[in-house]
Protein backbone atom coordinates (compact mmCIF):
# COMPACT_ATOMS: atom_id res chain seq x y z
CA UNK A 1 -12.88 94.91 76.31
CA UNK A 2 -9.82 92.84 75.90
CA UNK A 3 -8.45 93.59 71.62
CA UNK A 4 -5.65 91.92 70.29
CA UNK A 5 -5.11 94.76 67.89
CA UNK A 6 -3.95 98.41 67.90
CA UNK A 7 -3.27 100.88 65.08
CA UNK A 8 0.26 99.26 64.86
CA UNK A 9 -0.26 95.47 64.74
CA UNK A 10 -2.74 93.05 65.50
CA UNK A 11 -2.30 88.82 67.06
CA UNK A 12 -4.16 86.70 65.35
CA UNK A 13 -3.69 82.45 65.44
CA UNK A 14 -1.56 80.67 63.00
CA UNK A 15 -3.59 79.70 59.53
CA UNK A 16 -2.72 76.85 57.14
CA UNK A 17 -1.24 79.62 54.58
CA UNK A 18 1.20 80.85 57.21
CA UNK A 19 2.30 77.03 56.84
CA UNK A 20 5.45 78.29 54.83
CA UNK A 21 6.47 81.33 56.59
CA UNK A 22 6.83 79.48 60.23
CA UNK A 23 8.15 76.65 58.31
CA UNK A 24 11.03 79.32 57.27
CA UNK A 25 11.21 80.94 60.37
CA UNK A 26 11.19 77.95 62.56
CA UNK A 27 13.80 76.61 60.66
CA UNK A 28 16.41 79.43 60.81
CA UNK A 29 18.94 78.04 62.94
CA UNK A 30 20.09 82.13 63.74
CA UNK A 31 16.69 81.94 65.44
CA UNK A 32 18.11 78.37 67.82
CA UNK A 33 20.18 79.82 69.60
CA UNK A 34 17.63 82.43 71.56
CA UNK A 35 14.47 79.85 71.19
CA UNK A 36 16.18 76.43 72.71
CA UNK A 37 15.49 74.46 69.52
CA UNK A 38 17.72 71.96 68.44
CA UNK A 39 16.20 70.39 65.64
CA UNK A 40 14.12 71.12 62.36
CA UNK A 41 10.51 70.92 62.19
CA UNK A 42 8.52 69.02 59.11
CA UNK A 43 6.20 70.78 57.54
CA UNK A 44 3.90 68.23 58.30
CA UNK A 45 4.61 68.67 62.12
CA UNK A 46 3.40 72.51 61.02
CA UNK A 47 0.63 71.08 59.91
CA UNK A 48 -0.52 69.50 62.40
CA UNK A 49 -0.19 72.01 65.34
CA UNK A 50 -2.21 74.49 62.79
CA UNK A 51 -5.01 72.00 62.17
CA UNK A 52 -5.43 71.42 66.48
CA UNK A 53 -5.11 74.81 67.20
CA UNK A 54 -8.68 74.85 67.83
CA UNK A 55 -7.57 73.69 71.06
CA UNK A 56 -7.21 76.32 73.85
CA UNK A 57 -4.79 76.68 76.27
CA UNK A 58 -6.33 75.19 78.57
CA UNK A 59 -5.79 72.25 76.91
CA UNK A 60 -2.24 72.65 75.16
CA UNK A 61 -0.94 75.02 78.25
CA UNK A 62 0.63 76.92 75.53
CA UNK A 63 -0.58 79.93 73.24
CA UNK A 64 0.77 81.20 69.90
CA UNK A 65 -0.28 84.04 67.66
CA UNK A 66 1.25 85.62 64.49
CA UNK A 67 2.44 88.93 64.83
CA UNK A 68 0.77 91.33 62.06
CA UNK A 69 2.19 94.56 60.65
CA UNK A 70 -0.57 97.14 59.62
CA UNK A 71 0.47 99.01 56.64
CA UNK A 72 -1.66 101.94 57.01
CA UNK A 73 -0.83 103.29 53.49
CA UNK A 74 -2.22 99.84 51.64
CA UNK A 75 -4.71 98.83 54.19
CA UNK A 76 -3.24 95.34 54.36
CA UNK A 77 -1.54 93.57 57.18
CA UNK A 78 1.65 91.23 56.95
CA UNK A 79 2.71 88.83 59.58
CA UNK A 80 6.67 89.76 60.73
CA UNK A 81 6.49 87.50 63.97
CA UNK A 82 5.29 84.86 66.67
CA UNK A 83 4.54 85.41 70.46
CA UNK A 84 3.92 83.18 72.41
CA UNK A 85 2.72 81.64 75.96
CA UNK A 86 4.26 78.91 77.35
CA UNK A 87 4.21 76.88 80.21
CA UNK A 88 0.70 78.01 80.82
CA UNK A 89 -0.24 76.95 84.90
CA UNK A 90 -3.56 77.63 86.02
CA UNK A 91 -3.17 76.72 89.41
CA UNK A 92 -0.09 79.23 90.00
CA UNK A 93 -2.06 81.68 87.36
CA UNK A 94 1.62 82.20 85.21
CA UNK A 95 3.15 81.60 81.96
CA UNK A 96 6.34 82.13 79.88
CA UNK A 97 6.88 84.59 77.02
CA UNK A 98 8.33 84.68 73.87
CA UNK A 99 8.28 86.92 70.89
CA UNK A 100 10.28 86.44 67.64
CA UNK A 101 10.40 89.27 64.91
CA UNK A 102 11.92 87.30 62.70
CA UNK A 103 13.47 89.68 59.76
CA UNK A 104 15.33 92.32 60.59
CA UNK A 105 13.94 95.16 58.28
CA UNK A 106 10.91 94.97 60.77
CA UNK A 107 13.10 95.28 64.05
CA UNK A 108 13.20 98.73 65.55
CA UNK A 109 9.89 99.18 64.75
CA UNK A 110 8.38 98.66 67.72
CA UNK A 111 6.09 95.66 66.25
CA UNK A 112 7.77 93.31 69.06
CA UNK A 113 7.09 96.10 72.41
CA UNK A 114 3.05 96.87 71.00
CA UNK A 115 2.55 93.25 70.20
CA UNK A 116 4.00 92.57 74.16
CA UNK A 117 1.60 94.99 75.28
CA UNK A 118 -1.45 93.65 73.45
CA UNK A 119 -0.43 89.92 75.01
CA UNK A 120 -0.14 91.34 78.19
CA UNK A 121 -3.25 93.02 78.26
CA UNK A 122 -4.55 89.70 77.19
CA UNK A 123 -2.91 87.62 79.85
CA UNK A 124 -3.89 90.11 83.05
CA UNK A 125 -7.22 90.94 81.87
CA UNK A 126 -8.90 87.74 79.95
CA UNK A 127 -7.15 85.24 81.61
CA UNK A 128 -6.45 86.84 84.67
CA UNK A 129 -2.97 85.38 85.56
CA UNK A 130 -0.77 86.52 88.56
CA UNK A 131 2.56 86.69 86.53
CA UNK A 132 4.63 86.59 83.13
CA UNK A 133 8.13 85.74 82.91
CA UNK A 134 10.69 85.31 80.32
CA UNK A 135 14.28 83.90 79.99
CA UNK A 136 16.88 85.87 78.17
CA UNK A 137 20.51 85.26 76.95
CA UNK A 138 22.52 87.72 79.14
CA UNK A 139 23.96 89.22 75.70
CA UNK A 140 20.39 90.15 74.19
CA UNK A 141 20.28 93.36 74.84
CA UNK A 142 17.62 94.42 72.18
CA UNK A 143 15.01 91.44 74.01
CA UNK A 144 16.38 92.80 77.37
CA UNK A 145 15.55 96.45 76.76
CA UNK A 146 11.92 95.30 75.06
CA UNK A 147 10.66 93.50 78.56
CA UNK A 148 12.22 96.17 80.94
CA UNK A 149 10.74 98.74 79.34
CA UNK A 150 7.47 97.05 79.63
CA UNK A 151 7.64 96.46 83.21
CA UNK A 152 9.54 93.28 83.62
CA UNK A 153 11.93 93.13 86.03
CA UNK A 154 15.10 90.97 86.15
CA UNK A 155 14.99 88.63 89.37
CA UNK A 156 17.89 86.24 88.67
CA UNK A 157 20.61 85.49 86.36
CA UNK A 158 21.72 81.64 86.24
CA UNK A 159 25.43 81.61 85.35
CA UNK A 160 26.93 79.90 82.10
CA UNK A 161 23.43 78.20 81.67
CA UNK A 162 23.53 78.82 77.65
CA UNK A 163 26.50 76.92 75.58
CA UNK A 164 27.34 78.86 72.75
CA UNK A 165 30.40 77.96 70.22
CA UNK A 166 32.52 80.51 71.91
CA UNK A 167 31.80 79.42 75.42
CA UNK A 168 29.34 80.31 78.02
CA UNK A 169 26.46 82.88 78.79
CA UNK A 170 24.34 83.71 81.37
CA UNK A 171 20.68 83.83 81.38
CA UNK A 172 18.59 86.35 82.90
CA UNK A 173 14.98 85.40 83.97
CA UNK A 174 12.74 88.23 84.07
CA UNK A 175 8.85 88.73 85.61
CA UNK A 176 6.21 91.05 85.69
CA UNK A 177 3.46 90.47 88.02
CA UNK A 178 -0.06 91.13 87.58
CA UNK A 179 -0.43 95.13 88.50
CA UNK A 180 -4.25 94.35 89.38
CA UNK A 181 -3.50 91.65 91.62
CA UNK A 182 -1.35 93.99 93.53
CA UNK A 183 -4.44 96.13 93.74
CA UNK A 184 -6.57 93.24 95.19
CA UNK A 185 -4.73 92.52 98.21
CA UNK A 186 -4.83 95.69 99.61
């Protein structure tokens, strides 16, 4: 059985009281540069994707859950993060990754690398997709280090693709294929 939980952290979907916290994080324009956002969201626009999040991804071709620390002394959990699934294509059986800690008192804490395993779990076994894949600024080494160590492999780097205000960088696109798929087709 597929759980999106371990003794560590657990996914869970976005609620209207985390309405503030994305709302923060979403709006940190440190966070822009590595998430391709260019402009702010409303609060309302929040909202909104909270209240039709009762659609699946089927439907929206994209998946988000909050990222949950479990404090094992209190008993009491405390989001620190987003991943996501993006891009979602059934026919192909793929979709893109992304995964925010967002403060960086919970970085190092390997919250972001069991959360990636949970989603991945998730993504192979429930909804049995061939591949994930993820795009990553050539200078993030902490995000680079997180996906190779869980599998992904770097296929391609697309040169200057990222402006930055001191020039170029390259982007790395990384994939991990389904290990049980590789089983099938022998």
């Amino acid at each position: 059985m597929i759980k999106l939980e371990n003794e560590i952290v657990k996914l869970r979907a976005p609620e209207l009281s985390d309405v503030d916290l994305l709302y923060a994080w979403e709006n940190n324009m440190e966070i822009w540069r590595v998430s391709n956002t260019i402009s702010p969201f409303s609060k309302h626009a929040l909202i909104k994707y909270i209240e039709n999040y009762k659609l699946d991804i089927f439907q929206t071709k994209q998946l988000r859950l909050m990222v949950e620390a479990k404090d094992q002394s209190s008993l009491m959990n405390y989001p620190v993060g987003i991943i996501d699934l993006f891009d979602y294509d059934p026919f192909h059986q793929r979709a893109g990754v992304g995964i925010l800690i967002h403060n960086t008192e919970h970085r190092g804490r390997g919250y972001a690398t069991e959360a990636l395993k949970l989603l991945t779990a998730y993504a192979f076994e429930y909804l049995h997709l061939h591949q994930l894949y993820c795009n990553i600024a050539s200078n993030n080494e902490p995000s680079l280090k997180l996906f190779t160590n869980q599998d992904f492999e770097i296929v391609g780097l697309k040169k200057d693709w990222i402006r930055t205000k001191n020039g170029w960088l390259g982007e790395y696109t990384l994939q991990r294929i389904n290990p049980l798929a590789l089983i099938s087709k022998c």
